[in-house]
Protein backbone atom coordinates (compact mmCIF):
# COMPACT_ATOMS: atom_id res chain seq x y z
CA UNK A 1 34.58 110.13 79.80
CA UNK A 2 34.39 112.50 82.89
CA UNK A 3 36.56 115.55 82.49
CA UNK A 4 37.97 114.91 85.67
CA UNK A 5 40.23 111.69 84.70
CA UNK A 6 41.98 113.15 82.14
CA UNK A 7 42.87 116.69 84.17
CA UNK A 8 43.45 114.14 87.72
CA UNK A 9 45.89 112.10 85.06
CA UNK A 10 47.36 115.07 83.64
CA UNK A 11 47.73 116.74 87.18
CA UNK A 12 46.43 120.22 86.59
CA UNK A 13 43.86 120.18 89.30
CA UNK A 14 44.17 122.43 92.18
CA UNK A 15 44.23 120.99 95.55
CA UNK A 16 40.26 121.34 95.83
CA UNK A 17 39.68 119.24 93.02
CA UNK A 18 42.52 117.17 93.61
CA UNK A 19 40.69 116.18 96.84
CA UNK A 20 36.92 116.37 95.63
CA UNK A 21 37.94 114.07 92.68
CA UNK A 22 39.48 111.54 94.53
CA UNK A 23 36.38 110.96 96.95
CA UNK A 24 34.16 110.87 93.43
CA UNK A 25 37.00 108.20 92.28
CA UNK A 26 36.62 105.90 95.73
CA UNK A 27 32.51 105.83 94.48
CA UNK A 28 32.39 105.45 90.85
CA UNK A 29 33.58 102.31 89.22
CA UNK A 30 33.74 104.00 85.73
CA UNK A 31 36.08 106.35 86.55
CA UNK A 32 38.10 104.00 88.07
CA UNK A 33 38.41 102.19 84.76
CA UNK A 34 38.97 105.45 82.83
CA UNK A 35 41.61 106.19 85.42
CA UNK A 36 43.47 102.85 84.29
CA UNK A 37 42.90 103.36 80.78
CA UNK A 38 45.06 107.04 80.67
CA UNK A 39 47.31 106.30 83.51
CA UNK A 40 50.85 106.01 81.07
CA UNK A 41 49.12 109.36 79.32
CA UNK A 42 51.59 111.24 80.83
CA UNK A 43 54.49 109.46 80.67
CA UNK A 44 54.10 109.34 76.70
CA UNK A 45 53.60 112.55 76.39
CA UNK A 46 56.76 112.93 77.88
CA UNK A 47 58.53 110.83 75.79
CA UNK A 48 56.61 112.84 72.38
CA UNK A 49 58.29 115.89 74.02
CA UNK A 50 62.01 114.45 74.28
CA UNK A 51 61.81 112.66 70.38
CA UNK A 52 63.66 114.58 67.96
CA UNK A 53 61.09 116.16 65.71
CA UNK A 54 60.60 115.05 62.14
CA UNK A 55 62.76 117.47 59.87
CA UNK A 56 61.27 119.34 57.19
CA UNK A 57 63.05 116.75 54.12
CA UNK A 58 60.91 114.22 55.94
CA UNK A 59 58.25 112.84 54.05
CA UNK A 60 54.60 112.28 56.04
CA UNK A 61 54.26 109.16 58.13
CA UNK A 62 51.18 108.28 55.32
CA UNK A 63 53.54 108.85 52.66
CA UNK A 64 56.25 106.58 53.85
CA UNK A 65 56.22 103.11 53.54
């Protein structure tokens, strides 16, 4: 995976590499398809930030069934 997909996705490039990555991205097919794959990345991680955390008296996700 290039480093740059996940920080484009993420959107903490600067404006440079905003701009540089986005001309490598019109070129390179693979990054294209990484691009696809992480796109909702940052909309989950939004939604992991706005659950309600397990409490402590919860037991671990492997331990309940």
């Amino acid at each position: 995976m290039h480093d740059g997909v996940a920080a484009y996705v993420l959107g903490v490039l600067d404006d440079e590499e905003h701009e540089a990555f986005e001309r490598h991205l019109d070129v390179c097919e693979q990054c294209q398809a990484e691009l696809v794959e992480l796109a909702g990345v940052p909309e989950r991680l939004d939604e992991l930030k706005q659950a309600p955390s397990a409490s402590e008296d919860d037991p671990p996700m492997s331990m309940s069934r």
